[in-house]
PDB file of N, CA and C in Angstrom:
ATOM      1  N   UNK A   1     -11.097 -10.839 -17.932  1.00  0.00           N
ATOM      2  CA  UNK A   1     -11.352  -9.434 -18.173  1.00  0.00           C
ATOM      3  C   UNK A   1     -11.170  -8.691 -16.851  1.00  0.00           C
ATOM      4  N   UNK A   2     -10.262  -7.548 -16.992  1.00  0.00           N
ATOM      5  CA  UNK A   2     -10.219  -6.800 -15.563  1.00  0.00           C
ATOM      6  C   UNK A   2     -11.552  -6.289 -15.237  1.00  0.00           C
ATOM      7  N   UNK A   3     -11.263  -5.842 -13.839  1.00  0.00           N
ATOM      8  CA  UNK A   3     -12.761  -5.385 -13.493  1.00  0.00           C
ATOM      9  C   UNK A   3     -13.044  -3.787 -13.855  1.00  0.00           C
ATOM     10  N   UNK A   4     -12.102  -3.017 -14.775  1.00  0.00           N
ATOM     11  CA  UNK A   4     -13.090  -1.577 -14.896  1.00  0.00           C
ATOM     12  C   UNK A   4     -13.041  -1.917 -16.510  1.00  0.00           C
ATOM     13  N   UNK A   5     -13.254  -3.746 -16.966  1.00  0.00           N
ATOM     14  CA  UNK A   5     -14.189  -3.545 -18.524  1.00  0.00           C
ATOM     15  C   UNK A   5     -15.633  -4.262 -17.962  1.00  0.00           C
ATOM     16  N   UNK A   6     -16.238  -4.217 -18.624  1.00  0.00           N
ATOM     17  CA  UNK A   6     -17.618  -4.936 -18.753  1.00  0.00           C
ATOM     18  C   UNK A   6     -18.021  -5.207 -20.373  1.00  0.00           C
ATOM     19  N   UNK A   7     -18.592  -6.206 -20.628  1.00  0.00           N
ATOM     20  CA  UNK A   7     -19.691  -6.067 -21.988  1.00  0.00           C
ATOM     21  C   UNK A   7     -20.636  -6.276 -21.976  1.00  0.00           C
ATOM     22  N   UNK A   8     -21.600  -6.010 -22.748  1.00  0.00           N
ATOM     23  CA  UNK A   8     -22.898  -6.037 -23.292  1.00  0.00           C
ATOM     24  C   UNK A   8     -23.485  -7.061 -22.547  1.00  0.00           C
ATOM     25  N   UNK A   9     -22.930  -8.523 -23.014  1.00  0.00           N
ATOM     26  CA  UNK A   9     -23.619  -9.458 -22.549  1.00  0.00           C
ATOM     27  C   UNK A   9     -23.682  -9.475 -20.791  1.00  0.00           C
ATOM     28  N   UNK A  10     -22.562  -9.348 -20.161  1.00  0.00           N
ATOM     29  CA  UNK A  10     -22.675  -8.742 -18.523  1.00  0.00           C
ATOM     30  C   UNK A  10     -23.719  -8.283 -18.032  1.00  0.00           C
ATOM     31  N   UNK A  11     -23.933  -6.904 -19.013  1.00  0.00           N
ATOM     32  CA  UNK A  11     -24.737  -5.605 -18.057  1.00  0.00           C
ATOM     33  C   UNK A  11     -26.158  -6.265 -18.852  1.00  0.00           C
ATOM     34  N   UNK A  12     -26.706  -6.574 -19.946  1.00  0.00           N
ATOM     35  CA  UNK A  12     -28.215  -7.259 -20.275  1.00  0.00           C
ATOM     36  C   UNK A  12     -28.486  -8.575 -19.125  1.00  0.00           C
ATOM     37  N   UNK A  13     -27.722  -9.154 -18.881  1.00  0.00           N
ATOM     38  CA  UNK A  13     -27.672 -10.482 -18.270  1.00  0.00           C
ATOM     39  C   UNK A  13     -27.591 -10.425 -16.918  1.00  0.00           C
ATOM     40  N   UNK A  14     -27.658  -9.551 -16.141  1.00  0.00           N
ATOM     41  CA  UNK A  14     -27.577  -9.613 -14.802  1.00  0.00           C
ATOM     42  C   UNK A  14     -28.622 -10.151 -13.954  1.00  0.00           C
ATOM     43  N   UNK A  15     -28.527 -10.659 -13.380  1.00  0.00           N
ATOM     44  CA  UNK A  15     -30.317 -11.181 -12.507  1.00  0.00           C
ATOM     45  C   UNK A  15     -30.683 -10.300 -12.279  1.00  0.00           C
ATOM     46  N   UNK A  16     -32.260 -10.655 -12.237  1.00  0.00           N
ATOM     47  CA  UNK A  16     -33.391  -9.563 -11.423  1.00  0.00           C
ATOM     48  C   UNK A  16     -33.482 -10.339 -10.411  1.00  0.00           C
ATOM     49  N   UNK A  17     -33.907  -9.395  -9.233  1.00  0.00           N
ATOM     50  CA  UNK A  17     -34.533 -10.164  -7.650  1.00  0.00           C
ATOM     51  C   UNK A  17     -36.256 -10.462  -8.401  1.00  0.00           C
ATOM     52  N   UNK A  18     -36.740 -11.543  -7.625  1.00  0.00           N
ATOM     53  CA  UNK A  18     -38.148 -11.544  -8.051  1.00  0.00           C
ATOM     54  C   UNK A  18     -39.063 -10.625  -8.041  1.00  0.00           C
ATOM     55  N   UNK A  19     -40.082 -10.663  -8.398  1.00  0.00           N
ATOM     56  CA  UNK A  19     -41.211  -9.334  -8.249  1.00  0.00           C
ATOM     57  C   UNK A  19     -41.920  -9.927  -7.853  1.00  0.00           C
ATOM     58  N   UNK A  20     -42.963  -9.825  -6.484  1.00  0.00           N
ATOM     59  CA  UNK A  20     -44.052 -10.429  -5.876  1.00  0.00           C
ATOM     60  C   UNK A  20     -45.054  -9.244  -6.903  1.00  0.00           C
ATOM     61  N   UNK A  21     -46.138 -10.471  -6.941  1.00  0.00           N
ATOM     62  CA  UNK A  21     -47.106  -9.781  -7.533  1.00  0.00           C
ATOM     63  C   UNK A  21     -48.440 -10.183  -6.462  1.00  0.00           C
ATOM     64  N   UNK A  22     -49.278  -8.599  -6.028  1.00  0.00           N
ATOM     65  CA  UNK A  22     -50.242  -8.855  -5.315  1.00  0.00           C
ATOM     66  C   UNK A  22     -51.150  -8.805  -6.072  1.00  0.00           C
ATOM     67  N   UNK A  23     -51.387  -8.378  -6.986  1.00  0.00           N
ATOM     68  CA  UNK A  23     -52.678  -8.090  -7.936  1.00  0.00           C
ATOM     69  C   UNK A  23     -53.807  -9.582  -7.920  1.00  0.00           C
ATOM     70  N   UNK A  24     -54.634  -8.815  -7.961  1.00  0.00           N
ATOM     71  CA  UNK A  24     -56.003 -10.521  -8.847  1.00  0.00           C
ATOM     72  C   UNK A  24     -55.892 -10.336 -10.232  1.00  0.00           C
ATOM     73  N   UNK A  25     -56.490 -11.335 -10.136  1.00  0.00           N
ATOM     74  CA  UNK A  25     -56.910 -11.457 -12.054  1.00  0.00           C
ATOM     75  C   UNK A  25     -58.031 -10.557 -12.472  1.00  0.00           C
ATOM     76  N   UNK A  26     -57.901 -10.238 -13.471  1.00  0.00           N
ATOM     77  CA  UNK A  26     -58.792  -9.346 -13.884  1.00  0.00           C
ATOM     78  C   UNK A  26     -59.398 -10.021 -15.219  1.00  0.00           C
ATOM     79  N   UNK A  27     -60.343  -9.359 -15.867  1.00  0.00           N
ATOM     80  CA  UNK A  27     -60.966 -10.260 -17.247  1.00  0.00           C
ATOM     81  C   UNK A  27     -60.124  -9.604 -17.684  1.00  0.00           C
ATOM     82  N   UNK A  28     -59.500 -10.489 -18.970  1.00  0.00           N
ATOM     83  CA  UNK A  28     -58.671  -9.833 -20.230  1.00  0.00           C
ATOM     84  C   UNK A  28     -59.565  -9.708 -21.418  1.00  0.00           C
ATOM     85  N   UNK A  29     -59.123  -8.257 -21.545  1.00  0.00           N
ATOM     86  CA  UNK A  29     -60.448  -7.653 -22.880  1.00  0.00           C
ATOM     87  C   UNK A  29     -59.174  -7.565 -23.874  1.00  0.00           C
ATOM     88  N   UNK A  30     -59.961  -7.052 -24.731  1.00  0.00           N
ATOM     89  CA  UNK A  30     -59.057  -6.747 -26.113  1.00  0.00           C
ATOM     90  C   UNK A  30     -59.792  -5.447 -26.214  1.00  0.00           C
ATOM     91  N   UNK A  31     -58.756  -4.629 -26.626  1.00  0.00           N
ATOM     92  CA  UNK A  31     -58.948  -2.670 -27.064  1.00  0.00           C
ATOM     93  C   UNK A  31     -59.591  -2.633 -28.286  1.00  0.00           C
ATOM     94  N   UNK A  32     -60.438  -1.819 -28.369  1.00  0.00           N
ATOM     95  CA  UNK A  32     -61.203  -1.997 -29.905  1.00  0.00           C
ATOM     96  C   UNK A  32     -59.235  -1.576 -30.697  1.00  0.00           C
ATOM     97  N   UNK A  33     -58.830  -0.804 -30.126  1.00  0.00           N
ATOM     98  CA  UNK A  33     -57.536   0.111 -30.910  1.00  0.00           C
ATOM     99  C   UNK A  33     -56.523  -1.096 -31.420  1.00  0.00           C
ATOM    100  N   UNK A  34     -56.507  -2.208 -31.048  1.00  0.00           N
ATOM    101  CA  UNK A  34     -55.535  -3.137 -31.354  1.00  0.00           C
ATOM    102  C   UNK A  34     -55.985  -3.995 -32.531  1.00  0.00           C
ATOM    103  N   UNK A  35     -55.152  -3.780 -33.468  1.00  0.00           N
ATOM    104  CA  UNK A  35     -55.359  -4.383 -34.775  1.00  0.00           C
ATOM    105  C   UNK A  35     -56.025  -6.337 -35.081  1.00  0.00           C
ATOM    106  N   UNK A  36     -56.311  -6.361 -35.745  1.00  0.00           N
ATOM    107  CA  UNK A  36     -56.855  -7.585 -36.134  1.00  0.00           C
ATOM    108  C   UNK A  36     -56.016  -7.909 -36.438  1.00  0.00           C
ATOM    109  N   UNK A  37     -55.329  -9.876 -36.257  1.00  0.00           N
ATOM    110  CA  UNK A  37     -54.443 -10.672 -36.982  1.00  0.00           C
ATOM    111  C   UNK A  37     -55.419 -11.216 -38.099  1.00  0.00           C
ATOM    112  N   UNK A  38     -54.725 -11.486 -39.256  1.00  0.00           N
ATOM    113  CA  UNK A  38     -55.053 -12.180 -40.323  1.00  0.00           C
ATOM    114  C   UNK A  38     -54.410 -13.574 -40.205  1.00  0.00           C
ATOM    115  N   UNK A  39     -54.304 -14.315 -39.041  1.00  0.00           N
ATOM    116  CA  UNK A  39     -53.739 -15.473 -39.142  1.00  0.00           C
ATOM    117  C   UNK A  39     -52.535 -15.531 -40.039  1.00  0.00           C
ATOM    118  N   UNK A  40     -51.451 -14.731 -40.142  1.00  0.00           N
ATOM    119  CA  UNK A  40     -50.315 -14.417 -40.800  1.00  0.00           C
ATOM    120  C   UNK A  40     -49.234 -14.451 -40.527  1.00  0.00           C
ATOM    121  N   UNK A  41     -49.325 -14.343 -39.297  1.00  0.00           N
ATOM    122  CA  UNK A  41     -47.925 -14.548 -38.009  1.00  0.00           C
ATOM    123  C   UNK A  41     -48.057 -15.565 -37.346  1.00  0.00           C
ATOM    124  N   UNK A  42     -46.696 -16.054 -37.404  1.00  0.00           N
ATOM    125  CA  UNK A  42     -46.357 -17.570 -37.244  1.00  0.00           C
ATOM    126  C   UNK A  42     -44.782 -17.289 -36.354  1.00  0.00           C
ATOM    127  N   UNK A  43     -44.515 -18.102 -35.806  1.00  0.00           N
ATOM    128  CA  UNK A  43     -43.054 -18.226 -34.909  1.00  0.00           C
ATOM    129  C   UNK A  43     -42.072 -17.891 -35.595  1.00  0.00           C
ATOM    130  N   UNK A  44     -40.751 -16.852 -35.270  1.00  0.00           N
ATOM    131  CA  UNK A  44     -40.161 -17.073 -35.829  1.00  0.00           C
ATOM    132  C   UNK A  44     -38.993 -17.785 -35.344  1.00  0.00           C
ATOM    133  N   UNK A  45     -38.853 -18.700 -36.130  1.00  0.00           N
ATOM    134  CA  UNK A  45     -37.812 -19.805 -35.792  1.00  0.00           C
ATOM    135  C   UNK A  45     -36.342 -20.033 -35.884  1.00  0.00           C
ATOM    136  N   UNK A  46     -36.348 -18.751 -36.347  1.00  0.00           N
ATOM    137  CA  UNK A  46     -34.964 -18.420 -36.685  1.00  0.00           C
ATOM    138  C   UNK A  46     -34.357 -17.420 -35.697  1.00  0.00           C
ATOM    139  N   UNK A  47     -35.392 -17.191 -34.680  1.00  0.00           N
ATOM    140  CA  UNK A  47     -34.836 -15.645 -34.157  1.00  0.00           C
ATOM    141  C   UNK A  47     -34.622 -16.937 -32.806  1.00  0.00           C
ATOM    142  N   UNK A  48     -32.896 -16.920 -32.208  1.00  0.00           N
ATOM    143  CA  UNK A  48     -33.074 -18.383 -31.352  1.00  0.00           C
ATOM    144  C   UNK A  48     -31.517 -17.630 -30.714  1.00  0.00           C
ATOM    145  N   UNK A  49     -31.246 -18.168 -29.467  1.00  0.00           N
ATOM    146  CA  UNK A  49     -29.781 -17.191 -28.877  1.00  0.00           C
ATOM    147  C   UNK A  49     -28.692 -18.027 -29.555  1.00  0.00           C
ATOM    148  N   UNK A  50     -28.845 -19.068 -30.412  1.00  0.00           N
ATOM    149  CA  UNK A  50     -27.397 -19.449 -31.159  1.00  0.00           C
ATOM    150  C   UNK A  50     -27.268 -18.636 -32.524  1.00  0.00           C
ATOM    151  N   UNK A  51     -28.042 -18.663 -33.027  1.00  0.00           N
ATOM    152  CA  UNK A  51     -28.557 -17.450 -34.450  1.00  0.00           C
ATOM    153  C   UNK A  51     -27.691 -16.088 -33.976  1.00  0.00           C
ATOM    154  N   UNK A  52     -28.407 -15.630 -32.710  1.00  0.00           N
ATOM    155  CA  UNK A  52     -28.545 -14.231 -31.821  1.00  0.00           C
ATOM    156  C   UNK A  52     -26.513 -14.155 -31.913  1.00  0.00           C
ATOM    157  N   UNK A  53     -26.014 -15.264 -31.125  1.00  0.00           N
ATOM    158  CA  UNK A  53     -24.862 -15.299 -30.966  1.00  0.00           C
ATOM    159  C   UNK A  53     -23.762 -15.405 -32.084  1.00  0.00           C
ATOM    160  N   UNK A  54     -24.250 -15.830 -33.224  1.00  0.00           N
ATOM    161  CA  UNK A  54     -23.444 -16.014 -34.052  1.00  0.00           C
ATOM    162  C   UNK A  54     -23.685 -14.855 -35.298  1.00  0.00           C
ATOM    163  N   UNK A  55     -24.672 -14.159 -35.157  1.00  0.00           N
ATOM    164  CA  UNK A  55     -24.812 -12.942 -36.135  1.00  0.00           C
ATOM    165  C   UNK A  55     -24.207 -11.727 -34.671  1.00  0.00           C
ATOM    166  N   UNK A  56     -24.247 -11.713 -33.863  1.00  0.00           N
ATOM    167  CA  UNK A  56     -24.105 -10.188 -32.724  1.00  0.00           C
ATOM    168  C   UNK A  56     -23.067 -10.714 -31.299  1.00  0.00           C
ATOM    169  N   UNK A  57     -22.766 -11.970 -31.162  1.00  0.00           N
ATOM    170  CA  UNK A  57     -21.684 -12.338 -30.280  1.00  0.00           C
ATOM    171  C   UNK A  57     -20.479 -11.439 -29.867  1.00  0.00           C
ATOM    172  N   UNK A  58     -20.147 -11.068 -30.974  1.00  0.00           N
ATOM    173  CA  UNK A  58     -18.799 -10.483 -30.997  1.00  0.00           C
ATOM    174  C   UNK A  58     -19.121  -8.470 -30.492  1.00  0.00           C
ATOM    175  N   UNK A  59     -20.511  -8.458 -30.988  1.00  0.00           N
ATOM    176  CA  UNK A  59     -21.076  -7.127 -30.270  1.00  0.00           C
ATOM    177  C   UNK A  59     -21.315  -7.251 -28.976  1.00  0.00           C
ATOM    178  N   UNK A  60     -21.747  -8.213 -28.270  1.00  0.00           N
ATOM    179  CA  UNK A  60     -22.647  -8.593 -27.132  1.00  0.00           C
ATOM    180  C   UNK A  60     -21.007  -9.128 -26.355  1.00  0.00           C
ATOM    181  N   UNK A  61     -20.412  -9.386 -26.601  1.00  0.00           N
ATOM    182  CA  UNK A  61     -19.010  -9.530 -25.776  1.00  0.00           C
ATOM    183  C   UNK A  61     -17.520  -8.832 -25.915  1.00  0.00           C
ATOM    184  N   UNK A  62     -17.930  -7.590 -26.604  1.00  0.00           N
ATOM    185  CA  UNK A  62     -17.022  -6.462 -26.995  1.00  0.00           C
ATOM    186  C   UNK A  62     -16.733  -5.986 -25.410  1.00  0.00           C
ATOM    187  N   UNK A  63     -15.547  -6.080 -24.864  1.00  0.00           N
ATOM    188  CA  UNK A  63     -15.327  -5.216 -23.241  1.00  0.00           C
ATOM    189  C   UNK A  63     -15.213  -3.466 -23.551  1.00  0.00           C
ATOM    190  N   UNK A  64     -16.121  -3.068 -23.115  1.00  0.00           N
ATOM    191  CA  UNK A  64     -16.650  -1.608 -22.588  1.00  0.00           C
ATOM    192  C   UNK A  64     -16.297  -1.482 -21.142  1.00  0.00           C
ATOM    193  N   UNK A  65     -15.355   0.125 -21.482  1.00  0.00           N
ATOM    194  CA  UNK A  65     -14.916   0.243 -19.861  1.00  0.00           C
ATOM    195  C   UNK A  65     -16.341   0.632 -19.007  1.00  0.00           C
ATOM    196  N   UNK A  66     -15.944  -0.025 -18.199  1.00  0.00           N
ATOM    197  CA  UNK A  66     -16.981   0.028 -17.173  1.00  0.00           C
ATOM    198  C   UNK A  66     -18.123   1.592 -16.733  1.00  0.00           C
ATOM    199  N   UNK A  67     -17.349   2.354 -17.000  1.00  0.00           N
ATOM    200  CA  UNK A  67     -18.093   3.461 -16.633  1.00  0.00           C
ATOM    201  C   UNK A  67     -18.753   4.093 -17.718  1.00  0.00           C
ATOM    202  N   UNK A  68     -18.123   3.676 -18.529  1.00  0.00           N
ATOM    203  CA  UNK A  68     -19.184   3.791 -19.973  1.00  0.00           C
ATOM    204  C   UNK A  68     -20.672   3.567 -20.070  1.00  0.00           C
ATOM    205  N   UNK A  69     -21.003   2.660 -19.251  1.00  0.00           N
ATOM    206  CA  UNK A  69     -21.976   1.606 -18.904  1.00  0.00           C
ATOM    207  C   UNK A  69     -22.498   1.875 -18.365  1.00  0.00           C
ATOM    208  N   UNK A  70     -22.181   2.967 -17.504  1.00  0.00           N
ATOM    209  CA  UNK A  70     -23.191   3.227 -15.938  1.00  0.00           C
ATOM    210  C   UNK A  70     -24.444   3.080 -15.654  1.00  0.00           C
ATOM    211  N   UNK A  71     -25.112   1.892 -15.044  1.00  0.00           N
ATOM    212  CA  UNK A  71     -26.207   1.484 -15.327  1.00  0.00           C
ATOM    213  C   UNK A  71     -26.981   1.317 -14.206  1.00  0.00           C
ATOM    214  N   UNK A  72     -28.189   1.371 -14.102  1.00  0.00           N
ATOM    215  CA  UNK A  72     -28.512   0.739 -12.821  1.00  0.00           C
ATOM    216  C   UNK A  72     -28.506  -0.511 -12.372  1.00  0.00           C
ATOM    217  N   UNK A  73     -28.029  -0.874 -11.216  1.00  0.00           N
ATOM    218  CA  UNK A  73     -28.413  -2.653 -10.834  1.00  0.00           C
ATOM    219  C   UNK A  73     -29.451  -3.340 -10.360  1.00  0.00           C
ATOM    220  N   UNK A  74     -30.175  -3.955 -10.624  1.00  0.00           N
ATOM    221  CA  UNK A  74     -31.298  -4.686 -10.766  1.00  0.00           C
ATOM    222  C   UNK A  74     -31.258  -5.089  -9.157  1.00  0.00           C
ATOM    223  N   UNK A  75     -29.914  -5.270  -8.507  1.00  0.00           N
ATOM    224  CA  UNK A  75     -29.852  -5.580  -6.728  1.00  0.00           C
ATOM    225  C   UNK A  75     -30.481  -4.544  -6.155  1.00  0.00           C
ATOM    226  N   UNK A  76     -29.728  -3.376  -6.358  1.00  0.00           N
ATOM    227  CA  UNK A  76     -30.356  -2.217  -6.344  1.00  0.00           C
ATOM    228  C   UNK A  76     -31.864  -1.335  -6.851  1.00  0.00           C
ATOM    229  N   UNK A  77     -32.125  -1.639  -7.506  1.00  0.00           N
ATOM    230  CA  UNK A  77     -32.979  -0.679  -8.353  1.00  0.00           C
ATOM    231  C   UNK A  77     -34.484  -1.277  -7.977  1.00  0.00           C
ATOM    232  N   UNK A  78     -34.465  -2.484  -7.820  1.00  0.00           N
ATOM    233  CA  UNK A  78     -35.653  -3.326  -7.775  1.00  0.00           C
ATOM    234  C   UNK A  78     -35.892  -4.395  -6.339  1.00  0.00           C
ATOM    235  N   UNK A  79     -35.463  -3.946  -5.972  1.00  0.00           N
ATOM    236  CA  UNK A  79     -35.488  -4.758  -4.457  1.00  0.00           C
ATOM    237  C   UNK A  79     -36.191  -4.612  -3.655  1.00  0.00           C
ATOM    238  N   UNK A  80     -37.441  -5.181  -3.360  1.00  0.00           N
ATOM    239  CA  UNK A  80     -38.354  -4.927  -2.743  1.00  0.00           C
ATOM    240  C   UNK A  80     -39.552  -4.529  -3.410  1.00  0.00           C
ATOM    241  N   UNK A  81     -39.456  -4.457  -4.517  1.00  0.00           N
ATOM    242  CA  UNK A  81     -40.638  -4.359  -5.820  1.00  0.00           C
ATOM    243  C   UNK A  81     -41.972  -5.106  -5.585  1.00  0.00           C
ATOM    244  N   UNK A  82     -43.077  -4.653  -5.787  1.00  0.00           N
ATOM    245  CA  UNK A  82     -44.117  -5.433  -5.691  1.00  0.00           C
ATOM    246  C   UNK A  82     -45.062  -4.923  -6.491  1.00  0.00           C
ATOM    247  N   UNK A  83     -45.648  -5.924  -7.229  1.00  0.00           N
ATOM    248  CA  UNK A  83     -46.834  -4.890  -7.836  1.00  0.00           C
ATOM    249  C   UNK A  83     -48.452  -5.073  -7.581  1.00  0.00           C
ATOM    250  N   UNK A  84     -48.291  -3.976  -7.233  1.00  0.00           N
ATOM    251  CA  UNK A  84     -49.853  -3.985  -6.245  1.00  0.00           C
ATOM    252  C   UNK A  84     -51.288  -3.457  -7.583  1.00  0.00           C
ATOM    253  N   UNK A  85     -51.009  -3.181  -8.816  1.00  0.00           N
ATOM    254  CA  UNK A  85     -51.923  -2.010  -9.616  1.00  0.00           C
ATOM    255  C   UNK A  85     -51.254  -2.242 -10.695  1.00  0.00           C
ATOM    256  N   UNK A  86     -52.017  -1.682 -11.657  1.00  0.00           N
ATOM    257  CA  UNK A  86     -51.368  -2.128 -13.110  1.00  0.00           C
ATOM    258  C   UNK A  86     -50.505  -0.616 -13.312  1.00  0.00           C
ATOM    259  N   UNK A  87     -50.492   0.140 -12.626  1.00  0.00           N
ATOM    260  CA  UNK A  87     -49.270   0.991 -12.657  1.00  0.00           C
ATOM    261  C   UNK A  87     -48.238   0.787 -12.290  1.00  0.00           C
ATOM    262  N   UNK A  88     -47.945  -0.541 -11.699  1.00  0.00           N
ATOM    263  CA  UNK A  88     -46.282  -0.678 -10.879  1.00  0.00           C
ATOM    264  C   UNK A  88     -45.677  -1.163 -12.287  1.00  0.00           C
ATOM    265  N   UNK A  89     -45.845  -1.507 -12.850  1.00  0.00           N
ATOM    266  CA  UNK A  89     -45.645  -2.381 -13.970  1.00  0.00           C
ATOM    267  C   UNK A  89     -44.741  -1.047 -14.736  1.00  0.00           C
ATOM    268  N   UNK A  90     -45.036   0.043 -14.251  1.00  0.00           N
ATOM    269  CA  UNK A  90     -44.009   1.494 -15.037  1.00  0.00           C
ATOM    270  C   UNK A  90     -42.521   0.975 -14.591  1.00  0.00           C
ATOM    271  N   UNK A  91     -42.482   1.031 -12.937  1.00  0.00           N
ATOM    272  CA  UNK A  91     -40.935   0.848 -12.368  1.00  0.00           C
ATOM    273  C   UNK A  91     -40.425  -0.037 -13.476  1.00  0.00           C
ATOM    274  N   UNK A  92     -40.919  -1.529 -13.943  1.00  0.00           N
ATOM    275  CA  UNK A  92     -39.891  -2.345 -14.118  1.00  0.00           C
ATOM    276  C   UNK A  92     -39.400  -1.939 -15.472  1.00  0.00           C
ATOM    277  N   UNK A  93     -40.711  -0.939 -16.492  1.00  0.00           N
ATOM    278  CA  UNK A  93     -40.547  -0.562 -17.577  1.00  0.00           C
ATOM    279  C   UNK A  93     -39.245   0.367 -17.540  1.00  0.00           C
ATOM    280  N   UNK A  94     -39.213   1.189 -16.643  1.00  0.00           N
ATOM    281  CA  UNK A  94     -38.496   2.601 -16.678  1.00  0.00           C
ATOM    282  C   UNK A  94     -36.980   1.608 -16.434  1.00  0.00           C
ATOM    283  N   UNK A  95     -37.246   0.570 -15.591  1.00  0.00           N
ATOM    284  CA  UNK A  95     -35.675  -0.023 -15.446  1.00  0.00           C
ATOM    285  C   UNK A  95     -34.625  -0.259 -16.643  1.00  0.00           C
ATOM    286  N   UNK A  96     -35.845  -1.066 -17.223  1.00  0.00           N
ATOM    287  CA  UNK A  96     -35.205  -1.429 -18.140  1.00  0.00           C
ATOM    288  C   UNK A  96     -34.960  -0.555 -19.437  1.00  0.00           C
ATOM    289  N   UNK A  97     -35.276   0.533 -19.676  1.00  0.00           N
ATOM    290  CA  UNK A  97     -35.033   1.424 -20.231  1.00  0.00           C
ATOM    291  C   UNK A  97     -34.323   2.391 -19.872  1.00  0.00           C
ATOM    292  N   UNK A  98     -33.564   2.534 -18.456  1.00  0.00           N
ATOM    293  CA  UNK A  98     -32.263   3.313 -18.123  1.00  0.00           C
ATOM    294  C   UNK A  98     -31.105   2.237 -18.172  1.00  0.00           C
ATOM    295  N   UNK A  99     -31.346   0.997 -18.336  1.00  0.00           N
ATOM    296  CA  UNK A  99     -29.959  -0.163 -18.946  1.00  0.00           C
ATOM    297  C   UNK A  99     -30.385  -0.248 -19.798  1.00  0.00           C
ATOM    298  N   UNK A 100     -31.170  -0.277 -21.017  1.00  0.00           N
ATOM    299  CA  UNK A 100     -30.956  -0.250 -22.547  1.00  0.00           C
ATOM    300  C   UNK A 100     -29.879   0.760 -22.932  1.00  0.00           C
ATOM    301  N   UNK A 101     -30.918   2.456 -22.607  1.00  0.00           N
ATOM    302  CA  UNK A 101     -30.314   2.741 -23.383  1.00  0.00           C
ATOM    303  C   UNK A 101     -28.392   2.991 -22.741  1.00  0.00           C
ATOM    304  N   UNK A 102     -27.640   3.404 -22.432  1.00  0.00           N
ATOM    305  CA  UNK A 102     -26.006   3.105 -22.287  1.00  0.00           C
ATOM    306  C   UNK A 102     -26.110   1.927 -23.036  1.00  0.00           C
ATOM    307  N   UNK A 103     -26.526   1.164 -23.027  1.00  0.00           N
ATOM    308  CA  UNK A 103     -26.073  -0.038 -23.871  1.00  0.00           C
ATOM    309  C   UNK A 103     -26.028   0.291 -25.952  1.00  0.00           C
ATOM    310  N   UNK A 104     -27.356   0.800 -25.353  1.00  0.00           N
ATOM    311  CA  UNK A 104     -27.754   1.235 -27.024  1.00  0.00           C
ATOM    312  C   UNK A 104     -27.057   2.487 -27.792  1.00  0.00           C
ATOM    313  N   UNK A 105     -26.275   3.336 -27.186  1.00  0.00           N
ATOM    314  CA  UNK A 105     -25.680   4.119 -27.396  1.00  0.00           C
ATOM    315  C   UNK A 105     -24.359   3.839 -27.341  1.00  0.00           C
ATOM    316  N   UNK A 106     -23.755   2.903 -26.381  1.00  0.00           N
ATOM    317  CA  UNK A 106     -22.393   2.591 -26.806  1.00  0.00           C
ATOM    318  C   UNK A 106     -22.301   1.509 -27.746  1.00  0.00           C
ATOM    319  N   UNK A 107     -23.028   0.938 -27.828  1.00  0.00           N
ATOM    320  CA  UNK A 107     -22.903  -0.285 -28.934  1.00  0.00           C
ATOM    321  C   UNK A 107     -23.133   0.313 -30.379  1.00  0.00           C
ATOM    322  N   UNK A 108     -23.825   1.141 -30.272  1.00  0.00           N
ATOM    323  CA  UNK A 108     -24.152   2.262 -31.834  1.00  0.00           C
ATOM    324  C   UNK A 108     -22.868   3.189 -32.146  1.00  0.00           C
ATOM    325  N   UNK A 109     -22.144   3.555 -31.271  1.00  0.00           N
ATOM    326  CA  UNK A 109     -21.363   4.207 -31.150  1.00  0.00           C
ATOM    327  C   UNK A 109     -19.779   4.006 -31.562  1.00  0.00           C
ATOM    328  N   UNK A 110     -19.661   2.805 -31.119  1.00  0.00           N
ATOM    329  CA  UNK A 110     -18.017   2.348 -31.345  1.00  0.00           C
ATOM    330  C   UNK A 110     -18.204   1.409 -33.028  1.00  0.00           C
ATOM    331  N   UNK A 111     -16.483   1.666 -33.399  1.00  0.00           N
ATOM    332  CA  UNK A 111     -16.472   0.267 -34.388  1.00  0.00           C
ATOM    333  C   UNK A 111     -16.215  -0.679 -34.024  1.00  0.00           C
ATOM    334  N   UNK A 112     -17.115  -1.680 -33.830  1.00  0.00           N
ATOM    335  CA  UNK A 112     -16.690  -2.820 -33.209  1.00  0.00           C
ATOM    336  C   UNK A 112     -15.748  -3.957 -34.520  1.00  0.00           C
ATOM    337  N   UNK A 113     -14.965  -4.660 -33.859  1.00  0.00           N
ATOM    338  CA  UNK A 113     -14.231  -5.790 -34.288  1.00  0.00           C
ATOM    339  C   UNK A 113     -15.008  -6.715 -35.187  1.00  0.00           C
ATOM    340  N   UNK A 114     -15.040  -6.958 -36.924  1.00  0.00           N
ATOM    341  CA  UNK A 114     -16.010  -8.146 -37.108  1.00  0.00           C
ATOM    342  C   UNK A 114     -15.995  -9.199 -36.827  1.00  0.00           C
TER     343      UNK A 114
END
């Protein structure tokens, strides 16, 4: 693939640099607001990256010109990350939600090949 395509699987798949975490442990409570399980949910065993690949492969390796994509890089974006507070925990959220969505919008967007 030349270098001004990229796909899906590329730009989801890129490494992250590690995240040092300074935080302690804290007690883990439960929110009165979070629902009760009825012992009802069980694994699902079907949801597995050969399943993943063989129902969405051909989505997930469709070449998108590159600038289509414009995404942030995880070399970039996160380098030097640390999370000191249960607020740092936003950065990695917000990351990954400025590379979803380009992804989620061009993949919604085109007809892809079946």
């Amino acid at each position: 693939m030349s270098d001004d395509r990229i796909t899906l699987r590329q730009m989801l798949s890129q490494q992250k640099p590690a995240v040092v975490c300074n935080m302690t442990s804290k007690r883990n409570t439960i929110g009165a607001s979070w629902p009760k399980l009825d012992g009802s949910v069980t694994i699902w065993e079907d949801f597995n990256l050969n399943n993943l690949n063989e129902s969405y492969g051909h989505v997930l390796d469709f070449p998108f010109q590159r600038e289509l994509l414009v995404h942030p890089q995880a070399s970039e974006s996160l380098t030097n990350v640390a999370i000191e507070n249960d607020d740092d925990i936003n950065h990695l959220i917000s990351w990954n939600d400025r590379v979803m969505q380009p992804a989620q919008d061009q993949s919604m967007g085109y007809h892809l090949p079946q």
